[in-house]
C-alpha atoms as a PDB file:
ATOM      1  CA  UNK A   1       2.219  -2.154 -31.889  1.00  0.00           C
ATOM      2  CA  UNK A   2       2.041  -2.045 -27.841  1.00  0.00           C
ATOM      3  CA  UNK A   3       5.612  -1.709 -26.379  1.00  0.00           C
ATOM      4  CA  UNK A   4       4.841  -3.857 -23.447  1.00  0.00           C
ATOM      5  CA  UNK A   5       6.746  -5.655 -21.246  1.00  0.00           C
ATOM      6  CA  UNK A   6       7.137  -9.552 -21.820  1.00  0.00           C
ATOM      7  CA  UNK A   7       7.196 -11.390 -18.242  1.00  0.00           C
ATOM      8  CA  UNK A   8       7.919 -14.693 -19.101  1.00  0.00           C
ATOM      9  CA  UNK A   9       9.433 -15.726 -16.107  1.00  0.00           C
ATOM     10  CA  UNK A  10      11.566 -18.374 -14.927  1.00  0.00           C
ATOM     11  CA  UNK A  11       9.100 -21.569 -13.838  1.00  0.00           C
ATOM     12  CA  UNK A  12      11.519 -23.030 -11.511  1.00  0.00           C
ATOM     13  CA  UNK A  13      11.337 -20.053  -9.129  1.00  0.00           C
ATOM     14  CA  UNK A  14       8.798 -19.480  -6.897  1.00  0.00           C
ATOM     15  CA  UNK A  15       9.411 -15.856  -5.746  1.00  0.00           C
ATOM     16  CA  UNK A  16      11.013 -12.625  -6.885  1.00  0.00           C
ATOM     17  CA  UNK A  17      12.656 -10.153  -5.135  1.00  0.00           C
ATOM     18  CA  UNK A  18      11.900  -6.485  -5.417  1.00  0.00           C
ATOM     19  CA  UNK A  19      15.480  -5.946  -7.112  1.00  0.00           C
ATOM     20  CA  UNK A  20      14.004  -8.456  -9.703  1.00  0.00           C
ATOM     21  CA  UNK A  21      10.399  -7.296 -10.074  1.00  0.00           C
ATOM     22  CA  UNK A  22      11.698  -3.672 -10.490  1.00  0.00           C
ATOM     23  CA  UNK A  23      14.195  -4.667 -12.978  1.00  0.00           C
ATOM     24  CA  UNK A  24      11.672  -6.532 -15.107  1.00  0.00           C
ATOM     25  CA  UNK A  25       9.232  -3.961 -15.633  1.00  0.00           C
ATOM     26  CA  UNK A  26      12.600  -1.239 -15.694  1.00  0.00           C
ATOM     27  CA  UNK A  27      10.627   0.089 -12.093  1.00  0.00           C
ATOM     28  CA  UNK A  28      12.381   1.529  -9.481  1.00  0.00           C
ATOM     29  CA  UNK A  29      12.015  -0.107  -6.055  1.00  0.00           C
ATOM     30  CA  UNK A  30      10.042   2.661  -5.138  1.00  0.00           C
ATOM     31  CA  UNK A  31       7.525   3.036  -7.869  1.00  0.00           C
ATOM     32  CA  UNK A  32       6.864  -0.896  -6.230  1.00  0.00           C
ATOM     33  CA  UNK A  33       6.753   0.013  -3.058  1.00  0.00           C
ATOM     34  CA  UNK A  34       4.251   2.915  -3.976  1.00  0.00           C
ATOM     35  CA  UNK A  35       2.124   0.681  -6.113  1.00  0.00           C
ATOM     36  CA  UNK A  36       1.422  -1.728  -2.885  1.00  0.00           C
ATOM     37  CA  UNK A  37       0.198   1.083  -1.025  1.00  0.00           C
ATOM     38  CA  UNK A  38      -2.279   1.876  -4.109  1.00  0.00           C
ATOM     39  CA  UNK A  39      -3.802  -1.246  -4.854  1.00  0.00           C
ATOM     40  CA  UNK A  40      -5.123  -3.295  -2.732  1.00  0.00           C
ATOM     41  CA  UNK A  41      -4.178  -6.968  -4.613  1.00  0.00           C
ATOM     42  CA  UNK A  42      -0.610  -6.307  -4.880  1.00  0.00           C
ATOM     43  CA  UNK A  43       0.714  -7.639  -1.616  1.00  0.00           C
ATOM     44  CA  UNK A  44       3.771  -9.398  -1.721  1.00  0.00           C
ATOM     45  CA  UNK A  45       4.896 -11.695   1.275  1.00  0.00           C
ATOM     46  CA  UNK A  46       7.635 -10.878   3.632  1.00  0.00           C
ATOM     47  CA  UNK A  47      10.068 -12.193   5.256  1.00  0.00           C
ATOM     48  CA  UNK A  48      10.914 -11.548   8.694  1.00  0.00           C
ATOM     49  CA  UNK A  49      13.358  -9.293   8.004  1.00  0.00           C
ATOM     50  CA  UNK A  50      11.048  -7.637   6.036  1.00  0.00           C
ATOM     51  CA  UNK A  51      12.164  -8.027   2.610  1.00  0.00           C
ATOM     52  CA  UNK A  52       9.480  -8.459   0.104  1.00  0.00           C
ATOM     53  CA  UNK A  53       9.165 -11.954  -1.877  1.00  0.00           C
ATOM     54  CA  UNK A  54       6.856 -11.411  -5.180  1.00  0.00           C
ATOM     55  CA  UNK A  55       4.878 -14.343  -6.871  1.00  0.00           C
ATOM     56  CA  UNK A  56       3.912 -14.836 -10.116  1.00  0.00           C
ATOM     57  CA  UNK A  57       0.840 -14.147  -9.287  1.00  0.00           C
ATOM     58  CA  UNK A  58       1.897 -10.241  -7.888  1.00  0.00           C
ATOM     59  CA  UNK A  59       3.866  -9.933 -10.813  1.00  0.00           C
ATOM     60  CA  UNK A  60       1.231 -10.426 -13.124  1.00  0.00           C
ATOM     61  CA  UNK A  61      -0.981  -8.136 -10.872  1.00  0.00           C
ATOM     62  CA  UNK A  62       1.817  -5.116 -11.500  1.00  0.00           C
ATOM     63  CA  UNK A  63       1.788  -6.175 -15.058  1.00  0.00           C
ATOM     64  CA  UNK A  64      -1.711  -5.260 -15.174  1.00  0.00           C
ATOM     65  CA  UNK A  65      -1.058  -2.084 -13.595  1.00  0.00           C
ATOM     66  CA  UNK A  66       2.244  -1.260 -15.682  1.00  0.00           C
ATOM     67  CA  UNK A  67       0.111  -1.838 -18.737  1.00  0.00           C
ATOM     68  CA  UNK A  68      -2.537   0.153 -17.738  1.00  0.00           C
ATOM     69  CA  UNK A  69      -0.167   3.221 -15.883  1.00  0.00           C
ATOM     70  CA  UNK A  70       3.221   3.534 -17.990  1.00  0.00           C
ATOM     71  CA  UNK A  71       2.081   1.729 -21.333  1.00  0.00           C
ATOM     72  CA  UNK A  72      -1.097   3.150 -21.829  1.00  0.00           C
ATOM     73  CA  UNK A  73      -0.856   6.390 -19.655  1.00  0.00           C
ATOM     74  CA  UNK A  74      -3.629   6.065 -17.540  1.00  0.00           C
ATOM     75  CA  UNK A  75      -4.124   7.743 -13.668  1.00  0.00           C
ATOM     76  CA  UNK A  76      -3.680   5.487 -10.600  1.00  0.00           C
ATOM     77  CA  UNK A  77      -7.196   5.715 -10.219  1.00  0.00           C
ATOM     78  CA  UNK A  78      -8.493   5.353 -13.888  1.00  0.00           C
ATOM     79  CA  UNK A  79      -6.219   1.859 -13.274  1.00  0.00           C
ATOM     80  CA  UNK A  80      -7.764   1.398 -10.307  1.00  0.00           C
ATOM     81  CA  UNK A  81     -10.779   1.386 -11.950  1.00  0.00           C
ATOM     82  CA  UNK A  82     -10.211  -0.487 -14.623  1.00  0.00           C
ATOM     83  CA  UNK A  83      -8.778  -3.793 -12.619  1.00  0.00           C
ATOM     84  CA  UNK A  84     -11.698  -3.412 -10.209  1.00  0.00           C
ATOM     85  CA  UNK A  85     -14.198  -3.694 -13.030  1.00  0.00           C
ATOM     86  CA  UNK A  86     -12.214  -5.905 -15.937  1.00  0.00           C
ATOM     87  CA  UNK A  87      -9.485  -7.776 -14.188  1.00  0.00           C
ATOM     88  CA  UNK A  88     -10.482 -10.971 -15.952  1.00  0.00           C
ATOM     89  CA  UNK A  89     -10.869  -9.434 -18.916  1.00  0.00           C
ATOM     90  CA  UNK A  90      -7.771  -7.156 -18.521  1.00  0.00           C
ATOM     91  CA  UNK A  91      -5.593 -10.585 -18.142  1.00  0.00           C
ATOM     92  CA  UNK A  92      -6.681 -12.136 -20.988  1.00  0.00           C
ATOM     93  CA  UNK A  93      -5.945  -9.126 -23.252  1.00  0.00           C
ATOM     94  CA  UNK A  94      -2.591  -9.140 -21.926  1.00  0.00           C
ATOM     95  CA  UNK A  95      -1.876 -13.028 -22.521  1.00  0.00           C
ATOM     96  CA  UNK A  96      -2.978 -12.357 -25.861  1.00  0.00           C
ATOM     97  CA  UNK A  97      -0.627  -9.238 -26.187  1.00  0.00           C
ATOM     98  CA  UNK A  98       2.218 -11.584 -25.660  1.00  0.00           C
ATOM     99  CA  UNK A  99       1.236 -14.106 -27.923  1.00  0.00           C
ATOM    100  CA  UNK A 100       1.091 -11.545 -30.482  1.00  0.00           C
ATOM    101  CA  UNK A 101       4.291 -10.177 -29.500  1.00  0.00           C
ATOM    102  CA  UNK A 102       5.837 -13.736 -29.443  1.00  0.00           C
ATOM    103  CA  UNK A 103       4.505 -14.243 -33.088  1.00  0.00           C
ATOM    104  CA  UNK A 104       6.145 -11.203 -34.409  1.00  0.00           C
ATOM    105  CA  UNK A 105       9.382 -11.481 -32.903  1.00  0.00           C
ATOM    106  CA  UNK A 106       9.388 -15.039 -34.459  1.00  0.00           C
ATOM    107  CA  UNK A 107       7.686 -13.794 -37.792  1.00  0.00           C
ATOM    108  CA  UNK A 108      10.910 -10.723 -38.023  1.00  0.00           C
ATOM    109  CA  UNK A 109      13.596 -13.528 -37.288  1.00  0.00           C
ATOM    110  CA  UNK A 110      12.226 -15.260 -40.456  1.00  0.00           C
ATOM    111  CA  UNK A 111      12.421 -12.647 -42.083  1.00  0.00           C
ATOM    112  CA  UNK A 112      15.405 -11.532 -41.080  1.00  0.00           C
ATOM    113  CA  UNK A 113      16.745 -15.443 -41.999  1.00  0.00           C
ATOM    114  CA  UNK A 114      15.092 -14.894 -45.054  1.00  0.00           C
ATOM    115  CA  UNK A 115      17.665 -11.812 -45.792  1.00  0.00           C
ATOM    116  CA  UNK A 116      20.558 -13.514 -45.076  1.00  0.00           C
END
């Protein structure tokens, strides 16, 4: 099964900085940065002095793109691409991929209960 990353995210926050986003998606700040100049929907806001604050909704737009770029090994532009033409369609898949994910991580800790 896909190794992909699991953003469940804390609800009380409302945004994220780049130390956090990058950590999340094991990113560096850079590979962030770079990504923003790429595609056109991630834009996180900034504050005066500049430092980036990222929103749910930016984080699930990198998700897309880590999927797409590290998980399944795509070009920026294939990506590109892809979220142009499917974003809907790309977001669903990857609720569902956590889900699924959720499921079997609680499926193995029965059976690991079951062990014991």
């Amino acid at each position: 099964m896909s190794d992909s990353k699991n953003t469940n995210i804390s609800d009380s926050k409302i945004f994220f900085s780049i130390g956090e986003v990058a950590q999340l998606f094991d990113l560096n700040e850079s590979t962030l940065r770079f990504w923003e100049k790429e595609f056109d929907h991630i834009q996180p806001k900034k504050t005066t002095k500049g430092f980036r604050q990222y929103t749910k909704a930016d984080i699930e737009d990198i998700r897309m793109v880590y999927h797409l770029v590290k998980e399944k090994g795509m070009t920026l532009v294939g990506a590109k691409k892809v979220i142009h033409d499917n974003k809907r369609k790309l977001s669903t898949k990857l609720e569902l991929l956590d889900r699924l994910t959720a499921i079997k991580e609680e499926l193995l800790a029965i059976k690991a209960e079951i062990k014991e």
